[in-house]
Every structure is written in C-alpha cells, then in structure tokens.
ModelCIF file with pLDDT and N, C-alpha, C, O atoms, coordinates in Angstrom:
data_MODEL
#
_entry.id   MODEL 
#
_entity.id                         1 
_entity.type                       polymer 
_entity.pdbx_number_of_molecules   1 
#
_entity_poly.entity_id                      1 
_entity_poly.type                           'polypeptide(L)' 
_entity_poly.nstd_linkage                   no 
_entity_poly.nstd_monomer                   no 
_entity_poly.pdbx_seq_one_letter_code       
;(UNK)(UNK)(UNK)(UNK)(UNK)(UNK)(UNK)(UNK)(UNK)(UNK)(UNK)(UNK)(UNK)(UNK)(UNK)(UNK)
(UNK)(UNK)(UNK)(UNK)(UNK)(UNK)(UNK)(UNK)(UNK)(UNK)(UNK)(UNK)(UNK)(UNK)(UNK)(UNK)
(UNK)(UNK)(UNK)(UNK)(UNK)(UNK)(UNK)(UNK)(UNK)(UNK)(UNK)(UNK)(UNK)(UNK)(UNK)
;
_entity_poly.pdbx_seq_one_letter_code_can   XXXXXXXXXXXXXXXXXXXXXXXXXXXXXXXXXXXXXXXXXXXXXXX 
_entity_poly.pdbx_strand_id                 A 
#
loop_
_entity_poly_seq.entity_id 
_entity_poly_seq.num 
_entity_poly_seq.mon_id 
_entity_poly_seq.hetero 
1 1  UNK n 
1 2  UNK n 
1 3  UNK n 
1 4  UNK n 
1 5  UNK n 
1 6  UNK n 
1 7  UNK n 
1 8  UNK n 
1 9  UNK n 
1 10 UNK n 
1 11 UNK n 
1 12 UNK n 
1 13 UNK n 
1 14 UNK n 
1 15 UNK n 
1 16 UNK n 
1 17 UNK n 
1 18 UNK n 
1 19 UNK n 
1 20 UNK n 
1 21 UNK n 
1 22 UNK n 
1 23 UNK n 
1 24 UNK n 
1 25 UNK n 
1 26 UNK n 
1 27 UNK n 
1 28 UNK n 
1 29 UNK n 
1 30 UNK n 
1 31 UNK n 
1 32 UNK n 
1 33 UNK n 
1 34 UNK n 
1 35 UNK n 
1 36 UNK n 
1 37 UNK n 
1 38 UNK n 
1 39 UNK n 
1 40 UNK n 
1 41 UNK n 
1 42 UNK n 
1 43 UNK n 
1 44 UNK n 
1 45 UNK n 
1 46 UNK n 
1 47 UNK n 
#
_struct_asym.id          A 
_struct_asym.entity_id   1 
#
loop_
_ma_qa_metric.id 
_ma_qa_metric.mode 
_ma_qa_metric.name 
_ma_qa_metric.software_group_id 
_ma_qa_metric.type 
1 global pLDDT . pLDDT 
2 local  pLDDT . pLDDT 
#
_ma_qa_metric_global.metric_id      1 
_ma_qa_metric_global.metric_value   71.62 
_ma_qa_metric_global.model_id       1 
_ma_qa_metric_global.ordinal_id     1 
#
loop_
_ma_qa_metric_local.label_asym_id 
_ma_qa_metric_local.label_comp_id 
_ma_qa_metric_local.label_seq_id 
_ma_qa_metric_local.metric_id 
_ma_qa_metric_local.metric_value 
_ma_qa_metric_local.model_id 
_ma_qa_metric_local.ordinal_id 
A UNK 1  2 68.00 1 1  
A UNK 2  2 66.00 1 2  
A UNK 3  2 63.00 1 3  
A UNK 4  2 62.00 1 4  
A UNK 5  2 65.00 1 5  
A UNK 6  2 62.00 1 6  
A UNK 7  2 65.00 1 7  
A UNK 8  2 60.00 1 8  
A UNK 9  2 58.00 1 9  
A UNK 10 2 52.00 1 10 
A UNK 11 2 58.00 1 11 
A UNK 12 2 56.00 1 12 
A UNK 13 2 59.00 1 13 
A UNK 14 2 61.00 1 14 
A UNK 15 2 64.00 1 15 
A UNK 16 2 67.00 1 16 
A UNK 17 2 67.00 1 17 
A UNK 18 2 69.00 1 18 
A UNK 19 2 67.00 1 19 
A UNK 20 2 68.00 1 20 
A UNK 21 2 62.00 1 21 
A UNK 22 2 58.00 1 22 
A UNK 23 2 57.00 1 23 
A UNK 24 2 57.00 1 24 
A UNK 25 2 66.00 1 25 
A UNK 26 2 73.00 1 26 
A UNK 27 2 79.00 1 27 
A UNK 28 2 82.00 1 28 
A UNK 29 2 82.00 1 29 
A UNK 30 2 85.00 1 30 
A UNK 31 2 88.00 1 31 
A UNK 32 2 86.00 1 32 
A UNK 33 2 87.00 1 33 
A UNK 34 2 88.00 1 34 
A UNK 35 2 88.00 1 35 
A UNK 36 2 85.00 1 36 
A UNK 37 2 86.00 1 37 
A UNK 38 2 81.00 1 38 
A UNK 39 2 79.00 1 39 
A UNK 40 2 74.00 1 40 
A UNK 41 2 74.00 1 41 
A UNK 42 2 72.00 1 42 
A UNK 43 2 81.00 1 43 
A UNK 44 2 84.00 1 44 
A UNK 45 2 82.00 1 45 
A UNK 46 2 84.00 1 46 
A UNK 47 2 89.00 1 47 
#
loop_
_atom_site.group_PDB 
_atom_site.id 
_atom_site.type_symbol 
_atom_site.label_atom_id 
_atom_site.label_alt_id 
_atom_site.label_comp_id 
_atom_site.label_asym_id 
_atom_site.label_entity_id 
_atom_site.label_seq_id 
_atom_site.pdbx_PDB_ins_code 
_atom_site.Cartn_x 
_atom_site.Cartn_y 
_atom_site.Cartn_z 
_atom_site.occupancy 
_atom_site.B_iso_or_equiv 
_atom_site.pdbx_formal_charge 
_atom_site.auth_seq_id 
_atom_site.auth_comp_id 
_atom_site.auth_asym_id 
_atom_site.auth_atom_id 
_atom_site.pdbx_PDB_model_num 
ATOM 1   N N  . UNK A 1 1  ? 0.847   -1.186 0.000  1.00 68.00 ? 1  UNK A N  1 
ATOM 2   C CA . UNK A 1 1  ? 0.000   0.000  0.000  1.00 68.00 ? 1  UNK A CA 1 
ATOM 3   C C  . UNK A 1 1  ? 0.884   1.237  0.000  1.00 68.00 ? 1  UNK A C  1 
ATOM 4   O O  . UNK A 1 1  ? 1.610   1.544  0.945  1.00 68.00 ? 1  UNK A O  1 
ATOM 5   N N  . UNK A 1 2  ? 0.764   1.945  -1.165 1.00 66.00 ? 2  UNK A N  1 
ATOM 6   C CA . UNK A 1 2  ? 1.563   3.587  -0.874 1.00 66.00 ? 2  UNK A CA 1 
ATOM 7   C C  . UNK A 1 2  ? 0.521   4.199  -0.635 1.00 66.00 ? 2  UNK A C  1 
ATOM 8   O O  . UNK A 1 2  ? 0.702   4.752  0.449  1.00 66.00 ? 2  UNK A O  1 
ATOM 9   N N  . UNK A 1 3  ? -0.479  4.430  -1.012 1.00 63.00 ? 3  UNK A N  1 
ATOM 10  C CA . UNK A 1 3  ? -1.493  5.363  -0.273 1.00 63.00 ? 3  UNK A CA 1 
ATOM 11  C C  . UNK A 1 3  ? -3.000  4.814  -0.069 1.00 63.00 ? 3  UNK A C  1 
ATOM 12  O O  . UNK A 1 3  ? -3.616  4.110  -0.870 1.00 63.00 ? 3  UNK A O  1 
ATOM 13  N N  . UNK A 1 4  ? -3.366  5.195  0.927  1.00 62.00 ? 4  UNK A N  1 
ATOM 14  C CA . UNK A 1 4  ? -4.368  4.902  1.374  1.00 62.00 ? 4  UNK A CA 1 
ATOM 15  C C  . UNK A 1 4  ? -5.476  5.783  2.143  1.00 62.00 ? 4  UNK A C  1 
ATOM 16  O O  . UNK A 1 4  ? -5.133  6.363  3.172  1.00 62.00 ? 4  UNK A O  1 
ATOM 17  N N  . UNK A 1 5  ? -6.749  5.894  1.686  1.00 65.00 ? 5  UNK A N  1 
ATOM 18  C CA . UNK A 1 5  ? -7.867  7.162  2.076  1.00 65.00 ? 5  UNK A CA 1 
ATOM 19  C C  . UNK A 1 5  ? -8.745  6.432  2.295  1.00 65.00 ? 5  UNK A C  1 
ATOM 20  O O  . UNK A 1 5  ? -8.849  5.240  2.005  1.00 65.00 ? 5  UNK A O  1 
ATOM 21  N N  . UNK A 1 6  ? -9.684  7.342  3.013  1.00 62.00 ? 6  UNK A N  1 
ATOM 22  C CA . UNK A 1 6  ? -10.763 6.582  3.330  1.00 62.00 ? 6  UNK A CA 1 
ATOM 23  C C  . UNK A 1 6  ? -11.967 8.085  3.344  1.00 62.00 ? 6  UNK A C  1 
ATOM 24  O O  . UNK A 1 6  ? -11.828 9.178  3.893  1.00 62.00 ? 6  UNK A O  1 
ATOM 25  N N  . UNK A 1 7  ? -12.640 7.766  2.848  1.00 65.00 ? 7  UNK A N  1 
ATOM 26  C CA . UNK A 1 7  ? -13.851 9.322  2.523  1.00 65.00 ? 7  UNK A CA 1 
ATOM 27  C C  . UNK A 1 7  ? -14.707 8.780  3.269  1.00 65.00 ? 7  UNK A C  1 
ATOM 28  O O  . UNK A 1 7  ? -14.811 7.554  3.228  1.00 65.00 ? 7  UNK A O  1 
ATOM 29  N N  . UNK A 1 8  ? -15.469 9.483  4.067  1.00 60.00 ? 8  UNK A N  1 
ATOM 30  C CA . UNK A 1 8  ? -16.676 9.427  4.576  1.00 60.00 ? 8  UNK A CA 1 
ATOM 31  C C  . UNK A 1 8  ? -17.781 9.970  3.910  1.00 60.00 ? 8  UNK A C  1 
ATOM 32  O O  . UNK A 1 8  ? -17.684 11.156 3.595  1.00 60.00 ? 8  UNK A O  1 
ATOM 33  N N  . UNK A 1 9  ? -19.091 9.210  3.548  1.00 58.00 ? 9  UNK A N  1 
ATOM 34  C CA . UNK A 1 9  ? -20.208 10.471 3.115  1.00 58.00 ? 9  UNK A CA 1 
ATOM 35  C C  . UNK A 1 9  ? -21.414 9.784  4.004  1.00 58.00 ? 9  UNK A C  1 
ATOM 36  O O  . UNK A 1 9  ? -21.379 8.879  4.839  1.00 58.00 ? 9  UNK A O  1 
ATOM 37  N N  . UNK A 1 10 ? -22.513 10.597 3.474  1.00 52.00 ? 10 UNK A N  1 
ATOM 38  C CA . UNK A 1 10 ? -23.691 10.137 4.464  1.00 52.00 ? 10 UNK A CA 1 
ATOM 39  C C  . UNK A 1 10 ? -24.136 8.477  4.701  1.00 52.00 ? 10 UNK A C  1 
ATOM 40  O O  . UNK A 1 10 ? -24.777 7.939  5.603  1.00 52.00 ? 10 UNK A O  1 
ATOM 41  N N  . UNK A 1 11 ? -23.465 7.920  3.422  1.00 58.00 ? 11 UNK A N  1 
ATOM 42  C CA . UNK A 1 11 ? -23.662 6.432  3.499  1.00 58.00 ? 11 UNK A CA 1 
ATOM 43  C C  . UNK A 1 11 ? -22.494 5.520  4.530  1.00 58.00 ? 11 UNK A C  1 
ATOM 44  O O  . UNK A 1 11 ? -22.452 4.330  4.840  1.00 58.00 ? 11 UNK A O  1 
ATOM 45  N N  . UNK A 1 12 ? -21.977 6.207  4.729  1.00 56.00 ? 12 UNK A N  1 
ATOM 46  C CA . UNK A 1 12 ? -20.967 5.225  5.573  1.00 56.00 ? 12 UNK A CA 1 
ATOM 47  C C  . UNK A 1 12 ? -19.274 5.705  4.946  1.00 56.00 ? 12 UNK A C  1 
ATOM 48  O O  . UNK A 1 12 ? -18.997 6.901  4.850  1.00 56.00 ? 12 UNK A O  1 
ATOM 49  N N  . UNK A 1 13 ? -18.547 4.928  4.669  1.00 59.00 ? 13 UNK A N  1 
ATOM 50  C CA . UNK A 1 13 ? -16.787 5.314  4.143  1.00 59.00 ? 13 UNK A CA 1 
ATOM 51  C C  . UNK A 1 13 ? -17.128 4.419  3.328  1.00 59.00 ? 13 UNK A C  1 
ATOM 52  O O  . UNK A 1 13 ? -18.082 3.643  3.282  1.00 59.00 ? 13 UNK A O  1 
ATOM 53  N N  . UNK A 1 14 ? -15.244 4.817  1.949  1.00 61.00 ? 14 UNK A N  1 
ATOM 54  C CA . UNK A 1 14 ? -15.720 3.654  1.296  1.00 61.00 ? 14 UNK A CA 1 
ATOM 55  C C  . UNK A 1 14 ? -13.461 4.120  1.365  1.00 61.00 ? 14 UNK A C  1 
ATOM 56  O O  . UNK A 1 14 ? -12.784 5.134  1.534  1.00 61.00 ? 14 UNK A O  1 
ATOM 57  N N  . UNK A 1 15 ? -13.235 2.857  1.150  1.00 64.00 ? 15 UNK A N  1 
ATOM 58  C CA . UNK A 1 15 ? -11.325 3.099  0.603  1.00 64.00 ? 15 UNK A CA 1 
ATOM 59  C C  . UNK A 1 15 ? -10.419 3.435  -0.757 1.00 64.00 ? 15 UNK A C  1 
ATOM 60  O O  . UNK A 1 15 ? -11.066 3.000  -1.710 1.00 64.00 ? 15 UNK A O  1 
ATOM 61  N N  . UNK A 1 16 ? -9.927  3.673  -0.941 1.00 67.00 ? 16 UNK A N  1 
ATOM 62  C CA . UNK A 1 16 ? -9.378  4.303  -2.179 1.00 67.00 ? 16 UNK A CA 1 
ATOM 63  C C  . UNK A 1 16 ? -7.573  3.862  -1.255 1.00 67.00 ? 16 UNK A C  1 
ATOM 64  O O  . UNK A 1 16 ? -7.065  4.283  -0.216 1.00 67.00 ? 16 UNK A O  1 
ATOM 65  N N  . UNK A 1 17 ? -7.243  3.130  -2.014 1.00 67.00 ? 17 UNK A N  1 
ATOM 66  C CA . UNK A 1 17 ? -5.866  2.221  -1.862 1.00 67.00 ? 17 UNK A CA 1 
ATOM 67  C C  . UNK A 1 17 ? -4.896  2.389  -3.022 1.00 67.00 ? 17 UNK A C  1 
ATOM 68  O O  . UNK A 1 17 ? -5.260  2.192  -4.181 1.00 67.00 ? 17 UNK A O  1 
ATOM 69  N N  . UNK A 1 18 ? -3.394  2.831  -2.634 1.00 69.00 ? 18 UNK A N  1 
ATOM 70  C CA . UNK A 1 18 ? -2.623  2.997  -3.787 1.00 69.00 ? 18 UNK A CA 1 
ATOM 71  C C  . UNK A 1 18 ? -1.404  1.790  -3.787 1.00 69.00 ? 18 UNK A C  1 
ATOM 72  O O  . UNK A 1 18 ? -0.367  1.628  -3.143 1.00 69.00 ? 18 UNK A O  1 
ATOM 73  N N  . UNK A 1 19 ? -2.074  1.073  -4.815 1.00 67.00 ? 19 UNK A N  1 
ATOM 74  C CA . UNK A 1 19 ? -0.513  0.213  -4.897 1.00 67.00 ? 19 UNK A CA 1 
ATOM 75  C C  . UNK A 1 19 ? 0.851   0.577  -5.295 1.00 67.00 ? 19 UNK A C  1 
ATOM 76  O O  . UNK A 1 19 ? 1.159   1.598  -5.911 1.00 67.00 ? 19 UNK A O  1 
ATOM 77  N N  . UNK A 1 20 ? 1.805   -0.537 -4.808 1.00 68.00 ? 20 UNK A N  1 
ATOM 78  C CA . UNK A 1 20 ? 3.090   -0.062 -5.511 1.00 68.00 ? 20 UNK A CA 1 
ATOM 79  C C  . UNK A 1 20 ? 3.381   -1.592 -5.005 1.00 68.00 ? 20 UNK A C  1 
ATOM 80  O O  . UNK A 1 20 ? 2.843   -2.327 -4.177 1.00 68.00 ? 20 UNK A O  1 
ATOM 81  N N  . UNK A 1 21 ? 4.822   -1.753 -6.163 1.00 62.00 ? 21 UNK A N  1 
ATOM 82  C CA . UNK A 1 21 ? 5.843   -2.667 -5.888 1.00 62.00 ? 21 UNK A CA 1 
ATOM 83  C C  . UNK A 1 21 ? 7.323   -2.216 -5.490 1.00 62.00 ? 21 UNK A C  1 
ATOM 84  O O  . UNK A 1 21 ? 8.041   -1.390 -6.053 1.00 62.00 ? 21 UNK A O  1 
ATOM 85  N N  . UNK A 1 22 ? 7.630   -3.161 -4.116 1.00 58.00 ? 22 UNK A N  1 
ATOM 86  C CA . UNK A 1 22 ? 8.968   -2.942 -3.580 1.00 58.00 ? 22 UNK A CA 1 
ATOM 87  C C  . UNK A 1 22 ? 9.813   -3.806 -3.483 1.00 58.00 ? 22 UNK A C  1 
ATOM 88  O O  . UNK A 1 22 ? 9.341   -4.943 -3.469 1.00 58.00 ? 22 UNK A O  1 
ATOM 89  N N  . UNK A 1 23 ? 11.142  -3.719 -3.392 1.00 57.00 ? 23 UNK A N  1 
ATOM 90  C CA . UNK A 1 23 ? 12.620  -4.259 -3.020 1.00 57.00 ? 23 UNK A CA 1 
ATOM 91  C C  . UNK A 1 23 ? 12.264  -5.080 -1.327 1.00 57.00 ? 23 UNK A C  1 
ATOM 92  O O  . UNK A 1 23 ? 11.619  -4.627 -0.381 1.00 57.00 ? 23 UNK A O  1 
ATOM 93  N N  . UNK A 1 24 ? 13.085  -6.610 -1.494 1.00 57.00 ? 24 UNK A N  1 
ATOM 94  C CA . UNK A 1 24 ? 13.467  -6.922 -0.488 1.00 57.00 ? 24 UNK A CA 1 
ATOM 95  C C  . UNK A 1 24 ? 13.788  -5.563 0.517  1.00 57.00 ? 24 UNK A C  1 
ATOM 96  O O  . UNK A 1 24 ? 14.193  -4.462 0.143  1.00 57.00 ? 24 UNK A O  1 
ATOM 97  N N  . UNK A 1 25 ? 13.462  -6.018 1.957  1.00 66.00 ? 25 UNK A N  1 
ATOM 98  C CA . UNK A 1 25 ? 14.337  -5.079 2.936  1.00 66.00 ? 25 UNK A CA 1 
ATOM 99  C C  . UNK A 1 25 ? 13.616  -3.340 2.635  1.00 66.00 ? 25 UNK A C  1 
ATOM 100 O O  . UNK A 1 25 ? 14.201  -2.324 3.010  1.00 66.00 ? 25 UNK A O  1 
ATOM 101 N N  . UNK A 1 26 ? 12.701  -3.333 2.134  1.00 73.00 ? 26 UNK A N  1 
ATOM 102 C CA . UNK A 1 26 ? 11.837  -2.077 2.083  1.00 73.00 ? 26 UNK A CA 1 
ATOM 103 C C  . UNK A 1 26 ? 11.583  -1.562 2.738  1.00 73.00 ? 26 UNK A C  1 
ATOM 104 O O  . UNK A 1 26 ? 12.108  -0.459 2.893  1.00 73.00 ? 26 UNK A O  1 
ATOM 105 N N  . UNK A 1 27 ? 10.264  -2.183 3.846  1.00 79.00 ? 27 UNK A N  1 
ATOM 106 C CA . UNK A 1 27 ? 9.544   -2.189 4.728  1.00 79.00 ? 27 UNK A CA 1 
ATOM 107 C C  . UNK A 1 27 ? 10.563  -1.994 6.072  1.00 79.00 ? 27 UNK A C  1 
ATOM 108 O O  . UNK A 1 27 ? 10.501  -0.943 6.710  1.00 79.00 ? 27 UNK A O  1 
ATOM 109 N N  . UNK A 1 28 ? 11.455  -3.014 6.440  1.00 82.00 ? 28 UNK A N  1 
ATOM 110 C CA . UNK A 1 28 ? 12.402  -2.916 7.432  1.00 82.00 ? 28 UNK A CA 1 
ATOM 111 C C  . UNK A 1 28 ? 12.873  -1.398 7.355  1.00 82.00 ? 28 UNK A C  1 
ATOM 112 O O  . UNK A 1 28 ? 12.958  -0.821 8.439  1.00 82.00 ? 28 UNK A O  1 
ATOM 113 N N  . UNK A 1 29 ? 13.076  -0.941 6.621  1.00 82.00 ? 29 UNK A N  1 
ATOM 114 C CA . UNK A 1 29 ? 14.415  0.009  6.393  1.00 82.00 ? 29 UNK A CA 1 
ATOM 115 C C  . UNK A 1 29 ? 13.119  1.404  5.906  1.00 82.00 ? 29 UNK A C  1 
ATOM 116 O O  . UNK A 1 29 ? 13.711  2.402  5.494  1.00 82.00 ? 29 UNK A O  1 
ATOM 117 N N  . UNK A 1 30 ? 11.666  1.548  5.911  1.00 85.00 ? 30 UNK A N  1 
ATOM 118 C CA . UNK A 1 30 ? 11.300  2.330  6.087  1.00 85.00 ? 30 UNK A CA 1 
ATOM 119 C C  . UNK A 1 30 ? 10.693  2.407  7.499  1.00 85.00 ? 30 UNK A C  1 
ATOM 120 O O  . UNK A 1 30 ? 10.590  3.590  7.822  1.00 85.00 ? 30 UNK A O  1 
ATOM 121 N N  . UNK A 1 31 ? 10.246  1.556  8.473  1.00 88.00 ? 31 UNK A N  1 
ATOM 122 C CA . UNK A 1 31 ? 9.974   1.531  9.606  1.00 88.00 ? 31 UNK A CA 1 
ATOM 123 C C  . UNK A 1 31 ? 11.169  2.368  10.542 1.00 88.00 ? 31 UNK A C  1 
ATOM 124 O O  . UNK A 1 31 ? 10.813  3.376  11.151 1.00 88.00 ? 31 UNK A O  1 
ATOM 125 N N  . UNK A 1 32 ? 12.523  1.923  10.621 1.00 86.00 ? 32 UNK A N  1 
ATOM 126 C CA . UNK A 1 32 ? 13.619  2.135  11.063 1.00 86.00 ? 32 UNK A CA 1 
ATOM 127 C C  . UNK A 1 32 ? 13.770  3.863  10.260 1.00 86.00 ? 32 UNK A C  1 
ATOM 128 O O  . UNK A 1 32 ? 14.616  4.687  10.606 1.00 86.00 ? 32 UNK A O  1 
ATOM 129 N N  . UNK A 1 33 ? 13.156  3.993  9.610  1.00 87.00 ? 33 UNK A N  1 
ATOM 130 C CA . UNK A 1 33 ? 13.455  5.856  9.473  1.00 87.00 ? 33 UNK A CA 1 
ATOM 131 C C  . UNK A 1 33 ? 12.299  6.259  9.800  1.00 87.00 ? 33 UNK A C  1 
ATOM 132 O O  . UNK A 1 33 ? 12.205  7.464  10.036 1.00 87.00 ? 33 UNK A O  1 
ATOM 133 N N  . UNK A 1 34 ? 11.048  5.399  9.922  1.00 88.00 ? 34 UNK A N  1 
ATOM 134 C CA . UNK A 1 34 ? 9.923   6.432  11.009 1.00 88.00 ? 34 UNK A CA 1 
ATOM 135 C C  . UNK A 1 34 ? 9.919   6.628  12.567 1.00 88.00 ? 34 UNK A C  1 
ATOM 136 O O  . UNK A 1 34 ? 9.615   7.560  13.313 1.00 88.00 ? 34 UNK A O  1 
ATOM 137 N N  . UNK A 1 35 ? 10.402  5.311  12.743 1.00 88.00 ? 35 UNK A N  1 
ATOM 138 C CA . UNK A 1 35 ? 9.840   5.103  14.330 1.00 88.00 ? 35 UNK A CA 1 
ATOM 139 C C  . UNK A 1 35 ? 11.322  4.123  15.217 1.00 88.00 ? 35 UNK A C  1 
ATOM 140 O O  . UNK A 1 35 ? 11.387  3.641  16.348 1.00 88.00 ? 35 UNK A O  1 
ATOM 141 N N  . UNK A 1 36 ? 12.351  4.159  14.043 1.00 85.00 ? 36 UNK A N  1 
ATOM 142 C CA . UNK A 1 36 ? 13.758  3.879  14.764 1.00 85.00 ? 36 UNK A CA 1 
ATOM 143 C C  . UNK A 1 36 ? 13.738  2.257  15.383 1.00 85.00 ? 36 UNK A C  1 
ATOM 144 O O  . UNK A 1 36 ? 14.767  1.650  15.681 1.00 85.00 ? 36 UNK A O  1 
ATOM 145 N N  . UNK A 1 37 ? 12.160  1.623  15.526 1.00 86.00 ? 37 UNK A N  1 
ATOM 146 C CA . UNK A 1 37 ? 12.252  0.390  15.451 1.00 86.00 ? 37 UNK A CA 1 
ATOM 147 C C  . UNK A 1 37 ? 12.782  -0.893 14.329 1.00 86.00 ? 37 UNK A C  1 
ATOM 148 O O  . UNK A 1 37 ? 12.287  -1.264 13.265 1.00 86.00 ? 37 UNK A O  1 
ATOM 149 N N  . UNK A 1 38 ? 14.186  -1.437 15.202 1.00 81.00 ? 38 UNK A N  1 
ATOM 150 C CA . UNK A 1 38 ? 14.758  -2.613 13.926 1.00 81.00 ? 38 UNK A CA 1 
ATOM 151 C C  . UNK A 1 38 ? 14.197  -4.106 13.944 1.00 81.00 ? 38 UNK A C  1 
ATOM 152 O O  . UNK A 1 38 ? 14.699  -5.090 14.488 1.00 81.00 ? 38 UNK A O  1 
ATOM 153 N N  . UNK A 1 39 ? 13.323  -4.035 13.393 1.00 79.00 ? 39 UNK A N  1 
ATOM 154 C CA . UNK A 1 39 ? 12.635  -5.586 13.248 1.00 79.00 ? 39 UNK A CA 1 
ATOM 155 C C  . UNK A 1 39 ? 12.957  -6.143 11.819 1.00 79.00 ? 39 UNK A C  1 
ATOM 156 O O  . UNK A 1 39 ? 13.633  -5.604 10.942 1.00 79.00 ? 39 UNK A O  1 
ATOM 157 N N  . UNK A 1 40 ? 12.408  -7.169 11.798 1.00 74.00 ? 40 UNK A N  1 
ATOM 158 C CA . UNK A 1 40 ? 12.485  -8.450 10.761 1.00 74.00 ? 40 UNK A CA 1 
ATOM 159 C C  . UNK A 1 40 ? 11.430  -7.833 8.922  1.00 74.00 ? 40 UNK A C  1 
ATOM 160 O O  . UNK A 1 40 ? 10.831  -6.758 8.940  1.00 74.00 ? 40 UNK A O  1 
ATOM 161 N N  . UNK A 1 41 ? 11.431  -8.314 8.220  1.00 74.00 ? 41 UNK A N  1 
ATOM 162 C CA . UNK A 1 41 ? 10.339  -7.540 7.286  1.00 74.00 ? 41 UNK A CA 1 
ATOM 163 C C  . UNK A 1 41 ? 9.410   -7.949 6.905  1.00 74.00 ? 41 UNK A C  1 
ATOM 164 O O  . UNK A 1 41 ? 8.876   -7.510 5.886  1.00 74.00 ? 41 UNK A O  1 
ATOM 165 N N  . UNK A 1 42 ? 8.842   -9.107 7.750  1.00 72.00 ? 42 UNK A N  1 
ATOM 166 C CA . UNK A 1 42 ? 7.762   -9.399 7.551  1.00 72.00 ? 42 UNK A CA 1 
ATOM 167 C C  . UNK A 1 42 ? 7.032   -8.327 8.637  1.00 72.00 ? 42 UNK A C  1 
ATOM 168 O O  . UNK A 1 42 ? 6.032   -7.694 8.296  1.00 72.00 ? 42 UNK A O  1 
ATOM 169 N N  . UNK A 1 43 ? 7.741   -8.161 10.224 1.00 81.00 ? 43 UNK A N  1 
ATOM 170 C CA . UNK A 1 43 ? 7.169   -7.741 10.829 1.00 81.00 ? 43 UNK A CA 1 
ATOM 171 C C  . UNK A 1 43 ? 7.159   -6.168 10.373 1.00 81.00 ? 43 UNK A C  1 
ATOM 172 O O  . UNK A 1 43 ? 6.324   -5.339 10.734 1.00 81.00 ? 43 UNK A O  1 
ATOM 173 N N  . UNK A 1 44 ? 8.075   -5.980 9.653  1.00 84.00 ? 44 UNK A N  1 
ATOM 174 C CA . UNK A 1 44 ? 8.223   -4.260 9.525  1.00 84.00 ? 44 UNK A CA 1 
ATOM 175 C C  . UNK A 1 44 ? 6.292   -3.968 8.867  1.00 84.00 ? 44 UNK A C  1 
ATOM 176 O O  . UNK A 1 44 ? 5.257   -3.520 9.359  1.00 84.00 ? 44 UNK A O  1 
ATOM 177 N N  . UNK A 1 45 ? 6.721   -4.545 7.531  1.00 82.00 ? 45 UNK A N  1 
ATOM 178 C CA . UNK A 1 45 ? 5.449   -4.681 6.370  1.00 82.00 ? 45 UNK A CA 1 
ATOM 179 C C  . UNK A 1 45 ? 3.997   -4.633 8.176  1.00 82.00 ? 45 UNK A C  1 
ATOM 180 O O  . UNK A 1 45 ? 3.814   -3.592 8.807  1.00 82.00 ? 45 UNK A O  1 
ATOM 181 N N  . UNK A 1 46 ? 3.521   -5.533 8.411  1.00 84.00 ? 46 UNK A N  1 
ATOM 182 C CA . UNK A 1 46 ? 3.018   -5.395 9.510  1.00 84.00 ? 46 UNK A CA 1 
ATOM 183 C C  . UNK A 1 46 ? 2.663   -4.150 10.170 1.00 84.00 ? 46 UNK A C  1 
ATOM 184 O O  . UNK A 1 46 ? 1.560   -3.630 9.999  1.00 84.00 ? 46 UNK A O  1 
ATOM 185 N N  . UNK A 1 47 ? 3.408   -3.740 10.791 1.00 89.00 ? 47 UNK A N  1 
ATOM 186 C CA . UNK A 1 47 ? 3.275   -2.532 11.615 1.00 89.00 ? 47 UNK A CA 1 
ATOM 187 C C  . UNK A 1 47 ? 3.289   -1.416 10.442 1.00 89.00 ? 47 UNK A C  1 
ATOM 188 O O  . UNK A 1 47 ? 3.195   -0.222 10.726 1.00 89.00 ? 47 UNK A O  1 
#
C-alpha cells in the first residue's frame, strides 16, 4: 500500500488504496526511518 484514504459520506466510508511494488528489505528500512524500530520484514510490512 503507498497510499491509502478513506472518505466518509452520508452512506458510511468507502477506501481508495494505492498500490506499488517494492525491493526486499523495504519495509524494514522504512519503519527504522519512522519510528527507529529494527525488526524483521515481515514484521516491519506489519506494523
């Protein structure tokens, strides 16, 4: 997921999801520049 929204209207929400494709070690190594936590990349992807 690169982006992800969610609109509300009188009926309830509905999602609007942006794909992308990434490199081994992605997820790890963007977690570790948000939140400085070094985990594994399954768990990064996860959180």
């Amino acid at each position: 997921v690169d982006e992800l929204e969610i609109t509300t209207d009188f009926d309830g929400a509905y999602i609007r999801i942006q794909p992308k494709v990434v490199d081994a070690g992605h997820h790890s190594r963007r977690l570790m520049r948000l939140t400085g936590l070094d985990v594994e990349e399954n768990q990064a992807r996860r959180l």
